[in-house]
Protein backbone atom coordinates (compact mmCIF):
# COMPACT_ATOMS: atom_id res chain seq x y z
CA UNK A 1 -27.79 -13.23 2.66
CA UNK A 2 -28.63 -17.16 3.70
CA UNK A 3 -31.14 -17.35 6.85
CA UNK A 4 -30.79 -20.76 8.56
CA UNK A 5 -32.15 -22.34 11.96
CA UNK A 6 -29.77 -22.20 14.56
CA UNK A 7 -30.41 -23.90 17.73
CA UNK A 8 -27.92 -22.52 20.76
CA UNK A 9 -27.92 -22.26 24.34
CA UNK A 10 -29.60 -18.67 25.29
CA UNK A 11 -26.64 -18.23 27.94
CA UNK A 12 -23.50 -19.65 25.82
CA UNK A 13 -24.76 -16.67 23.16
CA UNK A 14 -26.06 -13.82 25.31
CA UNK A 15 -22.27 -14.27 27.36
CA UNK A 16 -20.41 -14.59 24.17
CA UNK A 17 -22.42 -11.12 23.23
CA UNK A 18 -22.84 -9.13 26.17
CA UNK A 19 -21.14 -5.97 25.11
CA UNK A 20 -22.80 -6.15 21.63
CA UNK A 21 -26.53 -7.53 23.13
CA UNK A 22 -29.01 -5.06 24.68
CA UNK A 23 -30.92 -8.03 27.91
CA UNK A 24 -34.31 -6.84 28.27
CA UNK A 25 -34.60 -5.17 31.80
CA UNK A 26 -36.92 -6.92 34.10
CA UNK A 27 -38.01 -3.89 35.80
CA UNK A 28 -39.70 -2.17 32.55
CA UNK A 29 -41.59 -5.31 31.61
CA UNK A 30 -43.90 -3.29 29.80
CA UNK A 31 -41.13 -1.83 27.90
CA UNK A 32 -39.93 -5.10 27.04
CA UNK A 33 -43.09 -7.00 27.08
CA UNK A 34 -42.85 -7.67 22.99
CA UNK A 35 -38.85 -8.55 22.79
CA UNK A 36 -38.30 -12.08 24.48
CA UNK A 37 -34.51 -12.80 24.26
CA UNK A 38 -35.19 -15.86 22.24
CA UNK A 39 -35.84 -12.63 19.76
CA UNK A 40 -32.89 -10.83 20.19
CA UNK A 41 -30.85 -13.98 20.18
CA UNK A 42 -32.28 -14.38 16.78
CA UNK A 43 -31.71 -10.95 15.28
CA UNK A 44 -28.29 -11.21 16.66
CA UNK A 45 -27.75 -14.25 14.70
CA UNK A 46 -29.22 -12.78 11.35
CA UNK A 47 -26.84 -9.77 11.66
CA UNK A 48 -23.88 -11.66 12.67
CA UNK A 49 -24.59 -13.53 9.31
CA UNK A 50 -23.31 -10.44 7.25
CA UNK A 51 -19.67 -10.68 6.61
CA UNK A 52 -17.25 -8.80 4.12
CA UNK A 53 -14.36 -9.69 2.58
CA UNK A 54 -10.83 -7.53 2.70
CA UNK A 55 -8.33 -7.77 0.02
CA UNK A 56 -4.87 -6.43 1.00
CA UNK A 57 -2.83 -5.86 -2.57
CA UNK A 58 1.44 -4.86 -2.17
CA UNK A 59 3.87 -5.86 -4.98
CA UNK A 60 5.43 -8.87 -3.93
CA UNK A 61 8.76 -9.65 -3.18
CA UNK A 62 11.47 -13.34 -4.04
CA UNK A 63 10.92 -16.14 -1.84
CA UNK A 64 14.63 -15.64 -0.69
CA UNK A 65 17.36 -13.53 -1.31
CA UNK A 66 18.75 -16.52 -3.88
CA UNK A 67 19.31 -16.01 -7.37
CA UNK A 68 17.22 -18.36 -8.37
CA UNK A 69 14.17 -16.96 -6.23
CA UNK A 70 15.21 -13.64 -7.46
CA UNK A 71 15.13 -14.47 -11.20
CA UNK A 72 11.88 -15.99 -10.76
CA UNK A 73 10.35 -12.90 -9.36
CA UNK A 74 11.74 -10.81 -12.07
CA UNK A 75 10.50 -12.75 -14.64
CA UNK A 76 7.03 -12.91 -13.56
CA UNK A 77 6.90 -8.56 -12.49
CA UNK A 78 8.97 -7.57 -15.80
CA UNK A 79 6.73 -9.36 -18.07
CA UNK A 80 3.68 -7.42 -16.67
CA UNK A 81 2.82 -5.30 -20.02
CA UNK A 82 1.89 -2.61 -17.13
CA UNK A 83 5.37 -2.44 -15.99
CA UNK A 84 7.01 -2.21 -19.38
CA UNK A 85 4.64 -1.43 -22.13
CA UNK A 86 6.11 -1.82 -25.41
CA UNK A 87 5.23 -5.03 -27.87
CA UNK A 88 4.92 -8.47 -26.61
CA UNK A 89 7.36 -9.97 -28.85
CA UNK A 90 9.78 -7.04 -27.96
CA UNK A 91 9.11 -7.17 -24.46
CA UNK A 92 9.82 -11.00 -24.01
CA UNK A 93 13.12 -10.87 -25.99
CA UNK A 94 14.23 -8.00 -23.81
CA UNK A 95 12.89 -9.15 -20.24
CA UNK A 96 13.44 -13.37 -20.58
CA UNK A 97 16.98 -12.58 -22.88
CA UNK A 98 18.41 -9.22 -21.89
CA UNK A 99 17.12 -8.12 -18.67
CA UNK A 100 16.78 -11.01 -16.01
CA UNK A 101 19.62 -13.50 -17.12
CA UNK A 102 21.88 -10.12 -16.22
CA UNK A 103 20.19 -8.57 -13.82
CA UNK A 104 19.14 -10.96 -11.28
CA UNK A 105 22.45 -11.66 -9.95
CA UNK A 106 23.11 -7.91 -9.20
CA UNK A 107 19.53 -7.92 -7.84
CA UNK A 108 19.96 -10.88 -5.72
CA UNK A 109 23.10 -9.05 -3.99
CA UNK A 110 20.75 -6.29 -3.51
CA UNK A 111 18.07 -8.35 -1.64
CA UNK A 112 20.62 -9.83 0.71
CA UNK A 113 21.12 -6.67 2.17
CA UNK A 114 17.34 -6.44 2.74
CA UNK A 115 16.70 -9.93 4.47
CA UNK A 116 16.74 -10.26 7.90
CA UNK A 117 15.83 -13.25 10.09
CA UNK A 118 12.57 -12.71 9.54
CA UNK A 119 12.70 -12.95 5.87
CA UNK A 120 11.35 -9.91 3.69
CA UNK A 121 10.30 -6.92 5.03
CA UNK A 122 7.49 -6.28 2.64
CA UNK A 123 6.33 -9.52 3.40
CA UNK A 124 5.78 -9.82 7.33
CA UNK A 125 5.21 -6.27 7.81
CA UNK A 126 2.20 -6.68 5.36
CA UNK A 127 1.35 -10.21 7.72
CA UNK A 128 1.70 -8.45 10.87
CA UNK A 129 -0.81 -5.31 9.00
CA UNK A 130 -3.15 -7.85 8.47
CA UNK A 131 -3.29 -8.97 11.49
CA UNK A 132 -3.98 -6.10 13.65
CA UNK A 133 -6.46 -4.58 10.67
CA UNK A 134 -8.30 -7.85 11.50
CA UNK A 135 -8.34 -7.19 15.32
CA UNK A 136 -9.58 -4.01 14.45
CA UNK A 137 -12.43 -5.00 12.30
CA UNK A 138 -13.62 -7.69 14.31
CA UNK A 139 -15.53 -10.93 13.42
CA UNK A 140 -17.43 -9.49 10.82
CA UNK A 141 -14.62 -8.96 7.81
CA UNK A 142 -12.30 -11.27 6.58
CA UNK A 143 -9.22 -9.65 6.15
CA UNK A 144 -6.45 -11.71 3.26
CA UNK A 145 -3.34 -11.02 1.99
CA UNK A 146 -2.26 -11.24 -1.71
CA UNK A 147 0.62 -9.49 -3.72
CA UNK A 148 0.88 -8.99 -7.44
CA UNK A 149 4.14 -10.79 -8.23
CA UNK A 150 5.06 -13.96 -6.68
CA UNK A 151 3.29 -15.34 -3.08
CA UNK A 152 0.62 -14.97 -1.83
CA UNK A 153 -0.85 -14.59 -5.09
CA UNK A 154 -3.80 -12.89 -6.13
CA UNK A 155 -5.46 -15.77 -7.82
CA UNK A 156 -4.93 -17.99 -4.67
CA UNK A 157 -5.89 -16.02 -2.33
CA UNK A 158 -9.26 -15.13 -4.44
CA UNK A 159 -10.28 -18.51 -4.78
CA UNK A 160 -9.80 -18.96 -1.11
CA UNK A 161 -12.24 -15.79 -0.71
CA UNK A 162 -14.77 -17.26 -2.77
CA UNK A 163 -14.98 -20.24 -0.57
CA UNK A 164 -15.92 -17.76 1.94
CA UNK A 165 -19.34 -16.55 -0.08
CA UNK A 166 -18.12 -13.17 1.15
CA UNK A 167 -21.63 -10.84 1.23
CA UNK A 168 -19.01 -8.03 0.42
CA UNK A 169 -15.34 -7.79 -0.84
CA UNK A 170 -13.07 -4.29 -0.59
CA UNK A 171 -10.13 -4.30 -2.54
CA UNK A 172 -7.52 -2.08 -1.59
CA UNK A 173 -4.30 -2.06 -3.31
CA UNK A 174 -1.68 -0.43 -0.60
CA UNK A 175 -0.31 2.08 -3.46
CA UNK A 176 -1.47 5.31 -2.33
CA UNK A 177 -0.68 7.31 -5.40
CA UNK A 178 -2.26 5.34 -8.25
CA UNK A 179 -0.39 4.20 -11.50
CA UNK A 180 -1.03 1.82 -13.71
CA UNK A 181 1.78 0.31 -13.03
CA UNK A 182 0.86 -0.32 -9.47
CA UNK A 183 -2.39 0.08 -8.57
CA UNK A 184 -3.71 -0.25 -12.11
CA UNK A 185 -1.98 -3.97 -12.41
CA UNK A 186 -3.30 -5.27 -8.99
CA UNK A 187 -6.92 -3.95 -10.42
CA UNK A 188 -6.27 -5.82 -13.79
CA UNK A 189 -5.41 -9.22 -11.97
CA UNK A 190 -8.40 -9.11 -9.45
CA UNK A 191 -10.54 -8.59 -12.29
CA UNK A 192 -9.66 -10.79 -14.51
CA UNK A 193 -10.56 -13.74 -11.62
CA UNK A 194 -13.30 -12.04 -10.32
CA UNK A 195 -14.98 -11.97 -13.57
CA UNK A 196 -14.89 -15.37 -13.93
CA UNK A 197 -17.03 -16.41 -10.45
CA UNK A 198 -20.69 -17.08 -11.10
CA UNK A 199 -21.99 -15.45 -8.77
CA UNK A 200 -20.12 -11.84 -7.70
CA UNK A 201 -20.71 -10.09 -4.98
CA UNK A 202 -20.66 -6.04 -4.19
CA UNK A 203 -17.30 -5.00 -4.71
CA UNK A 204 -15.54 -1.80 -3.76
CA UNK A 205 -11.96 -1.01 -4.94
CA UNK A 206 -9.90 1.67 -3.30
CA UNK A 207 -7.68 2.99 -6.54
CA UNK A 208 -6.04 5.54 -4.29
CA UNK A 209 -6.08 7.50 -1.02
CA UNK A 210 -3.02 9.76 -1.67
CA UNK A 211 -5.24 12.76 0.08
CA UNK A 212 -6.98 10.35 2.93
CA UNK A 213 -6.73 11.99 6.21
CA UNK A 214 -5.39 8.94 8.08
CA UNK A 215 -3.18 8.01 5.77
CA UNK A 216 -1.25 11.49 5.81
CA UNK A 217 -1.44 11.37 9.79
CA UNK A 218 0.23 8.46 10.36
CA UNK A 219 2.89 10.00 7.89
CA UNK A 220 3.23 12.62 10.11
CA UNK A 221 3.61 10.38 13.33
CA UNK A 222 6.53 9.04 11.77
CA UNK A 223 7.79 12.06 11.65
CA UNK A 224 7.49 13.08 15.13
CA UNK A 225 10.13 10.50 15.67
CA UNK A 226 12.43 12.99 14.48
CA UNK A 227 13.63 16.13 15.33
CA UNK A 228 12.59 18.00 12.26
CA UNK A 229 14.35 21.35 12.53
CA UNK A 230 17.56 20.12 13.20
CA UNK A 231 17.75 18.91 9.74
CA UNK A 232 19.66 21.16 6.82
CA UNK A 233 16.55 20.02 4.21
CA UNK A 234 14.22 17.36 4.11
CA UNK A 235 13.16 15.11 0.96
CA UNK A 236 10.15 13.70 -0.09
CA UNK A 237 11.33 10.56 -2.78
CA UNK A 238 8.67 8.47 -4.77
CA UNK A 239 9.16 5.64 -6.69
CA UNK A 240 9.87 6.98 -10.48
CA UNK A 241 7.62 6.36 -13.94
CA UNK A 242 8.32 6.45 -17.57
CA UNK A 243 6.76 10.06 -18.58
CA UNK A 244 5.09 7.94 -21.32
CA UNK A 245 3.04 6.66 -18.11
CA UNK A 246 1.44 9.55 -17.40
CA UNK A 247 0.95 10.81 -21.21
CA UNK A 248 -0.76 7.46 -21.65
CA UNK A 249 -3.45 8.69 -19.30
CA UNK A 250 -5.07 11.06 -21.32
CA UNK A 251 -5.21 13.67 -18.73
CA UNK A 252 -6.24 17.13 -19.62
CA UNK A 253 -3.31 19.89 -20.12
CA UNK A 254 -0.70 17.24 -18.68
CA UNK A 255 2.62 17.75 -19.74
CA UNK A 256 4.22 14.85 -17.48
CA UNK A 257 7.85 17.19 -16.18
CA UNK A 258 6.84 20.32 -17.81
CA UNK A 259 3.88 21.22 -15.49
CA UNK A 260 2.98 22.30 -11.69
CA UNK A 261 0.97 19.81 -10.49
CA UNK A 262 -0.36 21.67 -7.11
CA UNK A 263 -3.69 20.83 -7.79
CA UNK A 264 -5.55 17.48 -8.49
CA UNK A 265 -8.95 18.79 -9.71
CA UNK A 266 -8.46 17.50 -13.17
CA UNK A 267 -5.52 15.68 -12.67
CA UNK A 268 -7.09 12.98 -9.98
CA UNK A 269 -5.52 10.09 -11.84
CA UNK A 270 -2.26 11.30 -12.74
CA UNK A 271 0.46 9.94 -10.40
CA UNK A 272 3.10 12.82 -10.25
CA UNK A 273 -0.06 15.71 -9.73
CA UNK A 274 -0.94 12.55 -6.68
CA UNK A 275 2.66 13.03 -5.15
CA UNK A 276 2.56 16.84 -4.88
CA UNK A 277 -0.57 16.85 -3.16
CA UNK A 278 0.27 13.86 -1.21
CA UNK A 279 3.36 15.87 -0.20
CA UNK A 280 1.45 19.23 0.37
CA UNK A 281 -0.66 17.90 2.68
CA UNK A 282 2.18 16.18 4.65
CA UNK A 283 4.14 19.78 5.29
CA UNK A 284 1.11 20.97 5.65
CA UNK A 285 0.23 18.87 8.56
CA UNK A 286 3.89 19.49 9.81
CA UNK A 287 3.84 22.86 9.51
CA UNK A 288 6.97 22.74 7.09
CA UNK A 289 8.04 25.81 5.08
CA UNK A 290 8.38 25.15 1.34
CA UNK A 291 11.96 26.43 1.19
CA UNK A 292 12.74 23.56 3.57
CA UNK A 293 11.60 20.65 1.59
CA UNK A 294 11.35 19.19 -2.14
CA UNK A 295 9.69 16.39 -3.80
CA UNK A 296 12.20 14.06 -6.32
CA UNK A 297 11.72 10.52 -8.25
CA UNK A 298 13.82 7.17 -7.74
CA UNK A 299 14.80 3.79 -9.14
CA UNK A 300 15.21 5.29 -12.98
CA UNK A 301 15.69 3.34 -15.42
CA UNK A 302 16.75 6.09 -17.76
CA UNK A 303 16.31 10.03 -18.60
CA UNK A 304 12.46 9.34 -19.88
CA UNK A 305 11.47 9.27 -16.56
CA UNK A 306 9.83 11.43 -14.02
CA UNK A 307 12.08 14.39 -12.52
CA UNK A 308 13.76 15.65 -10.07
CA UNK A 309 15.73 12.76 -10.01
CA UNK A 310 15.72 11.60 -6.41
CA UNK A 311 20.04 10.39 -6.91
CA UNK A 312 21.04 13.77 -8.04
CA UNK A 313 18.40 15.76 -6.12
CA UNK A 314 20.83 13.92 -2.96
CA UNK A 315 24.04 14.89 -4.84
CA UNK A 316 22.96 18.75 -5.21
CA UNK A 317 22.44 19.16 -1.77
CA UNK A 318 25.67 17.56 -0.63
CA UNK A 319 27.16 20.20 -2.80
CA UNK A 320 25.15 22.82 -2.14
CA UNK A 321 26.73 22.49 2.00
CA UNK A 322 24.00 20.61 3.09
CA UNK A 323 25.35 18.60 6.01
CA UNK A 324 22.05 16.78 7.56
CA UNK A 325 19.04 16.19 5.39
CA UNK A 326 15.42 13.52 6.45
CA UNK A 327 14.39 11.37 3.35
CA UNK A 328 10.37 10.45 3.35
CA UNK A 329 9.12 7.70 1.21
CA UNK A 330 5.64 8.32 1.02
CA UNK A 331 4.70 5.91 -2.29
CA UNK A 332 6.06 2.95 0.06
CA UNK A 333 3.38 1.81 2.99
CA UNK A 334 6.05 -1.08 3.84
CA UNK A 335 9.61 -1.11 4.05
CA UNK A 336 11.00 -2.94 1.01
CA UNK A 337 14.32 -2.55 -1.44
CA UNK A 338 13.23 0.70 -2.43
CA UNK A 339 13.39 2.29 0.86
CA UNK A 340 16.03 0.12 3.03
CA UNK A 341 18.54 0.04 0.49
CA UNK A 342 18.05 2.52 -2.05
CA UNK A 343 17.56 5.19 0.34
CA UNK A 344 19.26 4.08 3.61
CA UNK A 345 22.17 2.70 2.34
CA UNK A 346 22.48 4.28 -1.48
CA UNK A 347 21.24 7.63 -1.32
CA UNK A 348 23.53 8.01 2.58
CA UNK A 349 26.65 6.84 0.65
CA UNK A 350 25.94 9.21 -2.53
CA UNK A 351 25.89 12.08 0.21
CA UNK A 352 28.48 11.86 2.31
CA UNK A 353 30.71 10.87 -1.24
CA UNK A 354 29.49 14.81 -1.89
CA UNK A 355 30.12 16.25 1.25
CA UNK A 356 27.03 15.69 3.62
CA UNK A 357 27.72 13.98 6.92
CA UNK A 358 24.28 12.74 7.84
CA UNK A 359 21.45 11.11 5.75
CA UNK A 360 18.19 9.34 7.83
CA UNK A 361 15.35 7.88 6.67
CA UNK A 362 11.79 7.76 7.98
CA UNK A 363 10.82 4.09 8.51
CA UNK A 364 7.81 3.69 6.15
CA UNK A 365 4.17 2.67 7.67
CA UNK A 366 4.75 -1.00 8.11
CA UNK A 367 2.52 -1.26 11.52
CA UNK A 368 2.59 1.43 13.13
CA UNK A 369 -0.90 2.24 14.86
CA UNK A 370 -2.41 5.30 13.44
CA UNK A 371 -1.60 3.29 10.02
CA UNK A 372 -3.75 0.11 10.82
CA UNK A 373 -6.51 2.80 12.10
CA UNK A 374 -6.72 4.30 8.96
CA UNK A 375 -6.64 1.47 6.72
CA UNK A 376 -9.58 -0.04 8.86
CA UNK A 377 -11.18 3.95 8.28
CA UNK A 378 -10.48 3.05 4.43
CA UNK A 379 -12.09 -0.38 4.22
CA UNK A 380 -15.72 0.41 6.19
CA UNK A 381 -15.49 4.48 4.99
């Protein structure tokens, strides 16, 4: 902390402060008789000095809906050896030759469903979160924005917090589950700038907060938009991984599909044992019987990923007669392509093709209040 001489009128201050700044009383002079408020101005000043810095982390998203913008995006998230880990010479032949060139044209159709006239989703709900998480904090934290792929990035927005000489910085990736491929990444690329400051301040990273109390409230205050019982079954759908993922993690007596992950005790880092808990808490808090919901995986690449696949889990129970089923997407703190589209437009279609009538989704976090509480709980807990 710097300690300077500041010279200010005692009234301008003491008015600006009044709800934070205890005035001597006049009738208890002997009370008050070694505190002038030349003093307390002073202390005031010296705390006031004390300010941390707030990192906000979500994946990104294209600059528009465009092709171009699209392809650009891809190129930069699919060449993240996090996202797909094989061999660097193997991974840029498949991404920059096979992948985008393809891909970002069917992609780019995709995103135009997405975009409204306020551009991205992702992108001004994570604005407007900032926002209001600064109104919450107050003057003393210095709330940014960054996302892994694409703008705001996470080396810009660094570099303008170390202009700040931040006493403090939090970084808290909005992934509540951890993976490497999500939280891990936006770790990586904060570190690798960080480490290069000469001087570094405290830092405190949030990995994960799949169990936090606020976060799985605000969950359920989503829900209580619905009517819950009226609904046939209800379906919890996280974003998918590679199995080789989770093996990768070392974790003790993991077996990636071919285990019950009830219980995080070991398994604290492993990001399917994160979603069961994440999703026992929620029914929990709902008071949900566990014949009435299931837990399934989207946005597959292939068969080497995480099951219940979230596409066929949505098939089964079309077949099965159910007529009305609720879709949460817990892994998603913003709405984005993953929950808008996939889910409210793909995953309704794939039903009623099989025989259901009614698919809804529950609108992820974005801004809602109990959300901005809790991440404000997060960043000063």
């Amino acid at each position: 902390m710097i300690v300077c001489c500041v010279v200010l009128k005692k009234n301008d201050y003491l008015n600006k402060n009044k709800a934070h700044t205890k005035i001597p009383d006049k009738k208890n002079k002997a009370h008050n008789s070694n505190y002038s408020q030349n003093q307390i101005i002073f202390a005031c000043i010296i705390l006031d000095m004390k300010k941390t810095g707030v990192l906000l982390i979500n994946l990104g998203t294209p600059d528009s809906p465009k092709v171009g913008s699209v392809g650009t995006y891809l190129f930069e998230f699919l060449n993240d050896p996090r996202i797909i880990d094989i061999p660097w010479l193997l991974r840029k032949v498949l991404v920059n030759i096979l992948i985008v060139p393809f891909r970002m044209f069917s992609s780019a159709k995709e995103y135009q469903k997405l975009w409204g006239d306020k551009g991205s989703p992702l992108l001004y709900h994570s604005k407007e979160l900032v926002v209001k998480v600064q109104n919450e904090l107050g003057e003393n934290y210095g709330v940014h924005l960054a996302m892994r792929y694409n703008k705001p990035s996470i080396k810009q927005v660094l570099a303008e917090m170390q202009k700040e000489q931040y006493d403090d910085i939090v970084i808290l990736p909005l992934y509540p589950q951890y993976a490497s491929s999500s939280g891990g990444t936006a770790i990586e690329e904060v570190m690798k700038h960080i480490s290069k400051w000469w001087v570094i301040p405290n830092i405190k990273i949030i990995s994960e907060f799949f169990e936090d109390e606020g976060y799985i409230e605000s969950i359920a205050s989503r829900a209580k938009e619905f009517d819950l019982d009226s609904y046939d079954h209800i379906l919890f759908s996280y974003h998918g991984l590679p199995t080789r993922h989770i093996e990768k993690s070392n974790i003790e007596n993991c077996k990636a599909n071919d285990c019950n992950c009830s219980k995080v005790e070991k398994n604290n880092y492993c990001y399917r044992s994160n979603c069961y808990s994440t999703t026992s808490k929620i029914a929990e808090k709902l008071q949900l019987d566990s014949s009435k919901y299931s837990i399934c995986f989207q946005s597959r690449l292939n068969n080497k990923w995480l099951t219940p696949f979230a596409d066929k889990e949505v098939i089964k129970l079309a077949k099965s007669g159910a007529k009305k089923i609720l879709v949460f997407s817990p892994a998603f703190v913003a709405d984005c392509l993953e929950t808008t589209v996939e889910i409210g437009e793909g995953f309704k279609e794939l039903f009623i093709e099989n025989g259901g009538e009614q698919l809804d989704l529950v609108p992820s976090l974005n801004t809602h209040p109990r959300w901005v509480k809790a991440v404000k709980d997060l960043v000063v807990g």
